[in-house]
Protein backbone atom coordinates (compact mmCIF):
# COMPACT_ATOMS: atom_id res chain seq x y z
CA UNK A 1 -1.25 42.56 41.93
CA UNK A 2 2.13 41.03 40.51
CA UNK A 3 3.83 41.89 37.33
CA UNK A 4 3.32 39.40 34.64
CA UNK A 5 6.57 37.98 32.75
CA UNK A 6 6.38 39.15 28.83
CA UNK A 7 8.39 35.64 28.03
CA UNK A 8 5.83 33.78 30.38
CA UNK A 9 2.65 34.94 28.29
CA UNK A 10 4.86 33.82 25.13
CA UNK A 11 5.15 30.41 26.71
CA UNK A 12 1.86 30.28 26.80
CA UNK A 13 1.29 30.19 23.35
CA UNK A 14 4.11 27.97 22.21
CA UNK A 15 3.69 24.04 21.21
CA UNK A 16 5.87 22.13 24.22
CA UNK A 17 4.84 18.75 22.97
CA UNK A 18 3.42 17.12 19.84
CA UNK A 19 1.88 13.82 19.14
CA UNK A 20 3.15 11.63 16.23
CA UNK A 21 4.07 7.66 15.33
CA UNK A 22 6.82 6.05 15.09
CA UNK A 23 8.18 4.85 11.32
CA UNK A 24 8.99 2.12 12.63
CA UNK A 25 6.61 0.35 14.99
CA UNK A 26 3.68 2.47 14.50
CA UNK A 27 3.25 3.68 18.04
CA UNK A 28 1.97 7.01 18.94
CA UNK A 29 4.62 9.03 20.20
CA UNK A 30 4.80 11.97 22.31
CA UNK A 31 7.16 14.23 21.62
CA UNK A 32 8.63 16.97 24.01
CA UNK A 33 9.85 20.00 22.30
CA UNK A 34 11.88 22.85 23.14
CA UNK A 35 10.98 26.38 21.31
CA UNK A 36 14.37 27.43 22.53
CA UNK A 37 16.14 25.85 20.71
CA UNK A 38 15.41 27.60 17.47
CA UNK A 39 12.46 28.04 14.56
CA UNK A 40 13.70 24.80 13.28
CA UNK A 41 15.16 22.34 14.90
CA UNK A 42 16.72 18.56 13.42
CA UNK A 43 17.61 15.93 16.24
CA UNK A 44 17.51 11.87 17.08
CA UNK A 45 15.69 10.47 19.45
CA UNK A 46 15.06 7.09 20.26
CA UNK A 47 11.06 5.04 20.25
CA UNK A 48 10.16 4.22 23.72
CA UNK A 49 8.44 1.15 22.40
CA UNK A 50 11.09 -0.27 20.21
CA UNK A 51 14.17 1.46 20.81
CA UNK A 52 14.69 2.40 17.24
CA UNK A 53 16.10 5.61 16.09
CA UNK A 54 14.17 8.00 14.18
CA UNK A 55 15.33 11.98 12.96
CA UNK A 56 13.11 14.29 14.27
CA UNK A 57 12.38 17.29 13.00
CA UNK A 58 10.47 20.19 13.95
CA UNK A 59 9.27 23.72 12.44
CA UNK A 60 8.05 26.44 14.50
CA UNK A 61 6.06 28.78 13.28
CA UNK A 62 5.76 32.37 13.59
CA UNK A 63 2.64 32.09 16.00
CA UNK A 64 4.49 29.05 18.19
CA UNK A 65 2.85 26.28 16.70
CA UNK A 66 4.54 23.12 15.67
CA UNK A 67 4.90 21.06 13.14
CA UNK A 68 6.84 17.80 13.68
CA UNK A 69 7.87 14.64 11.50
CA UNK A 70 9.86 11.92 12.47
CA UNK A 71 11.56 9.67 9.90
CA UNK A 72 13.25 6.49 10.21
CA UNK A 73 17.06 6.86 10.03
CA UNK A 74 18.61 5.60 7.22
């Protein structure tokens, strides 16, 4: 029987990617997250659809779920 990783069963638990649209096209977007980089986290990324730059931002909360917007830049 093998030892189990404490930050592996947290893993397990966090949000890695959320679903949203895009302000600017109205595409669903997936987003890929990264619960290491803090509880809240502000960032650009561009649409895969129409290139277009939006500000993501993203709130983790205390039980490792996500909550994600993304706004158009202005």
């Amino acid at each position: 029987m093998s030892a189990r990783d404490p930050e592996d069963e947290l893993e397990a638990f966090l949000d890695l990617e959320a679903d949203a649209t895009c302000p600017y096209c109205g595409e669903p977007a997936e987003v890929d997250l990264d619960p290491s980089g803090g509880t809240v986290q502000v960032y650009v990324e561009d649409c895969a659809v129409c290139c277009r730059p939006w500000q993501v931002r993203v709130w983790f909360g205390p039980d490792g779920r996500a909550q994600v917007s993304l706004d158009a830049m202005p």
